[in-house]
C-alpha atoms as a PDB file:
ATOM      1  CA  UNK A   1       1.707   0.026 -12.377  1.00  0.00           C
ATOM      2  CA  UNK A   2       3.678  -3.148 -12.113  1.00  0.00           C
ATOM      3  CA  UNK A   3       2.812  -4.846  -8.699  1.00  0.00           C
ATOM      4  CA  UNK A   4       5.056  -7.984  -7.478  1.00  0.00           C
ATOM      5  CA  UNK A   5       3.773 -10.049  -4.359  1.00  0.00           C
ATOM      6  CA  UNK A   6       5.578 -12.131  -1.955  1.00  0.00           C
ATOM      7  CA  UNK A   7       3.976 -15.050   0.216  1.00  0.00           C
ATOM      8  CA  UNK A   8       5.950 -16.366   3.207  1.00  0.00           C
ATOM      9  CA  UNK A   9       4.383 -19.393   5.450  1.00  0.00           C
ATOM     10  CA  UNK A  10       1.182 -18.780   3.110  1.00  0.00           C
ATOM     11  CA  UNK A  11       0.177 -18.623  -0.749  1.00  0.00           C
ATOM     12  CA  UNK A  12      -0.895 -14.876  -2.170  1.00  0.00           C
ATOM     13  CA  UNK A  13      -4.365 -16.155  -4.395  1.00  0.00           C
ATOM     14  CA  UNK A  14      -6.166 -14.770  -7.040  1.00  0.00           C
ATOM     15  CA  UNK A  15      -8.863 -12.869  -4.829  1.00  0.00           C
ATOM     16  CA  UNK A  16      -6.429 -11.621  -2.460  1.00  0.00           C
ATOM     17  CA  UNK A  17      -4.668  -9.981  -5.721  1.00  0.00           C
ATOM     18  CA  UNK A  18      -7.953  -9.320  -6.953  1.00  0.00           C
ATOM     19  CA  UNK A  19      -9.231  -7.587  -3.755  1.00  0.00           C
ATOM     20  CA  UNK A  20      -5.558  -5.556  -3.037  1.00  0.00           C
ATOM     21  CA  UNK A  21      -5.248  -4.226  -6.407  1.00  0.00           C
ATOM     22  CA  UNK A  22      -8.722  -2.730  -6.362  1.00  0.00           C
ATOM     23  CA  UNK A  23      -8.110  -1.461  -3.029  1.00  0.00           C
ATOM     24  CA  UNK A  24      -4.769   0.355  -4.088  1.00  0.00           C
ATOM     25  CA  UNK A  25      -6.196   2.350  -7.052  1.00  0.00           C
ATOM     26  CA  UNK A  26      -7.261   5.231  -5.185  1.00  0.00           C
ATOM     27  CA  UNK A  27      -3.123   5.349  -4.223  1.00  0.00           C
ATOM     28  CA  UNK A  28      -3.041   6.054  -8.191  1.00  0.00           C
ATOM     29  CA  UNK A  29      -5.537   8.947  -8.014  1.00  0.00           C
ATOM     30  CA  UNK A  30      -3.256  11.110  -5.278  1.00  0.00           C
ATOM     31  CA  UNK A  31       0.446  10.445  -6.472  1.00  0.00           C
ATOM     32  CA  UNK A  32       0.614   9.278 -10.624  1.00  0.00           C
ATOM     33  CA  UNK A  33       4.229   8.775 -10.494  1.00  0.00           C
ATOM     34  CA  UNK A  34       3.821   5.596  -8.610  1.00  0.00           C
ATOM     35  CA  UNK A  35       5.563   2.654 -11.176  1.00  0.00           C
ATOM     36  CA  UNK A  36       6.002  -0.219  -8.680  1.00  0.00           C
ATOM     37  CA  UNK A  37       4.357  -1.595  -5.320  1.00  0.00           C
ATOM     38  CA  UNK A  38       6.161  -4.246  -3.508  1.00  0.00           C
ATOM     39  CA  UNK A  39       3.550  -6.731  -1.242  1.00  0.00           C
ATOM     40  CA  UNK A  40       4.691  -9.444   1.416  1.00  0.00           C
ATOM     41  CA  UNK A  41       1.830 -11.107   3.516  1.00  0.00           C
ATOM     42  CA  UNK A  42       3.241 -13.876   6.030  1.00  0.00           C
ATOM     43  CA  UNK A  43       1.105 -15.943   8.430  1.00  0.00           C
ATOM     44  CA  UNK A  44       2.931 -16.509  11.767  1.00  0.00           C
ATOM     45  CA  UNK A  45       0.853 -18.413  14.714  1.00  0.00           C
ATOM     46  CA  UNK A  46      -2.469 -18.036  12.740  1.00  0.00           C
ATOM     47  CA  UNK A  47      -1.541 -13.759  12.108  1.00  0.00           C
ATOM     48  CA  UNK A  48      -0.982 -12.398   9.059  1.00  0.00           C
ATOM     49  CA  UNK A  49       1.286  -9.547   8.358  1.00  0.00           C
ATOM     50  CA  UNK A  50       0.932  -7.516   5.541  1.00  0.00           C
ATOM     51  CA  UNK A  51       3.680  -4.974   4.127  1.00  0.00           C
ATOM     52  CA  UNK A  52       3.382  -2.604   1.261  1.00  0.00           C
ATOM     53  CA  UNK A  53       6.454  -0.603  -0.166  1.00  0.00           C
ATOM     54  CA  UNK A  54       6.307   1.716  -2.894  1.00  0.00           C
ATOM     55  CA  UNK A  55       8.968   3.444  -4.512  1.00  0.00           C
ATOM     56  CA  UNK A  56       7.865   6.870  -6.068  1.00  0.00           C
ATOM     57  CA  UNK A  57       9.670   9.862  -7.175  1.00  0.00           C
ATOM     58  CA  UNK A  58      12.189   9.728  -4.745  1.00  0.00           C
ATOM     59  CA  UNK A  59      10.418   8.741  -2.270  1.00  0.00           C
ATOM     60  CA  UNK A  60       9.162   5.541  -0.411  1.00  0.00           C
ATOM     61  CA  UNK A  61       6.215   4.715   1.282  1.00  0.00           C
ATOM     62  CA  UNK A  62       6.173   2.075   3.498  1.00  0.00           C
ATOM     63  CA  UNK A  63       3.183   0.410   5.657  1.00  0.00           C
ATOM     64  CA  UNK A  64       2.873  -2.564   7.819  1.00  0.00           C
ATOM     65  CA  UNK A  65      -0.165  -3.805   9.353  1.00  0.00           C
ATOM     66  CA  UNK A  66      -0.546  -7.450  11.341  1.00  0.00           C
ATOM     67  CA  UNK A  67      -4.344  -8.873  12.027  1.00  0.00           C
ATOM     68  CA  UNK A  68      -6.255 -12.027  12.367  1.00  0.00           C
ATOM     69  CA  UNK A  69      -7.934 -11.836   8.725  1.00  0.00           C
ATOM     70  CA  UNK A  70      -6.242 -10.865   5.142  1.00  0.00           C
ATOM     71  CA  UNK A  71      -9.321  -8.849   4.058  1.00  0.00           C
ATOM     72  CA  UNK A  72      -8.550  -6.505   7.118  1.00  0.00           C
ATOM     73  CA  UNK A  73      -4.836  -6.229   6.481  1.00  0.00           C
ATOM     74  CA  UNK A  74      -5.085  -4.651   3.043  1.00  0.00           C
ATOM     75  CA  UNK A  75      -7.809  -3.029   4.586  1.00  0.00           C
ATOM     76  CA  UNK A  76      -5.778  -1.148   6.821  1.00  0.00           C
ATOM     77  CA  UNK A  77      -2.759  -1.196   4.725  1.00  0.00           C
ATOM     78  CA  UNK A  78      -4.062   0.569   1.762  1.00  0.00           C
ATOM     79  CA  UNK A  79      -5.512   3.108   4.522  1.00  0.00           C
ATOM     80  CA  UNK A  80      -2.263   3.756   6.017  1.00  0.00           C
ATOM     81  CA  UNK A  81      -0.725   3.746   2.601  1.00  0.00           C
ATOM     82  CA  UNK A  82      -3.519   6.671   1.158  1.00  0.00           C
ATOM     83  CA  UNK A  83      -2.523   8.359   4.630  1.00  0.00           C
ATOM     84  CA  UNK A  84       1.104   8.687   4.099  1.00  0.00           C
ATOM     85  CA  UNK A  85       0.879   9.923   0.540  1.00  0.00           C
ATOM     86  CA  UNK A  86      -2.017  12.110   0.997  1.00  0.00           C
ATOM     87  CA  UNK A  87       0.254  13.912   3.236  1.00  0.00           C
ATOM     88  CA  UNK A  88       3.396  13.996   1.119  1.00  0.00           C
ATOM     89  CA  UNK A  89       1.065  15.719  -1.906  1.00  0.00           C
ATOM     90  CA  UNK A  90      -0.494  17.879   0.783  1.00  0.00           C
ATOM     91  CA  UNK A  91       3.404  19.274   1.458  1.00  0.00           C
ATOM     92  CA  UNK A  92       4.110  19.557  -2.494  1.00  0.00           C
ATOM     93  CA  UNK A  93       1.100  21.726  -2.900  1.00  0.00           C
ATOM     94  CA  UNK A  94       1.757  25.256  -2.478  1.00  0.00           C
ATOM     95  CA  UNK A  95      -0.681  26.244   0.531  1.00  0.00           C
ATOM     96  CA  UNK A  96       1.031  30.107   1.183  1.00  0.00           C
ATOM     97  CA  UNK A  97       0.198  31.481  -2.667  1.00  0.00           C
ATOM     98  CA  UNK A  98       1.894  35.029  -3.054  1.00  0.00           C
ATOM     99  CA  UNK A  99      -0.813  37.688  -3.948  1.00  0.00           C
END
């Protein structure tokens, strides 16, 4: 899983990575055909804003989350993100099995 971050008005460091990429394995566990994850955090007037895009089988799932603290943003990010794809496997799964 190749991962590329983007910083605007702010730097991305090594526990941010550190604490995002642990946060986004469980993404892994639901949906394996997940190759790349695209990450932009920006500070604007003391905010940051945190957007995850991930391209995956045709398919791309997209979350955006502003707050006062980084640790919350991929927080709720990664949340929203295990949301969105929990539901797309929960439509690929066959629920109305033929007896």
């Amino acid at each position: 899983m190749n991962i590329t971050y983007t910083a605007r008005n702010c730097d991305f460091t090594e526990e941010m990575k550190e604490y995002f990429e642990k946060k986004i394995k469980k993404v892994k566990f639901y949906f394996n055909q997940i190759l790349n994850i695209n990450v932009i955090l920006s500070n604007e007037r003391g905010n940051f804003n945190l957007e995850v895009k991930i391209p995956a089988n045709h398919d791309t799932f997209f979350a955006e989350v502003t707050s006062s603290t980084w640790k919350e943003c991929i927080d709720l990010v990664s949340d929203k993100i295990e949301t969105e794809i929990k539901k797309k496997k929960d439509k690929l799964t066959d629920h109305h099995k033929s007896h």
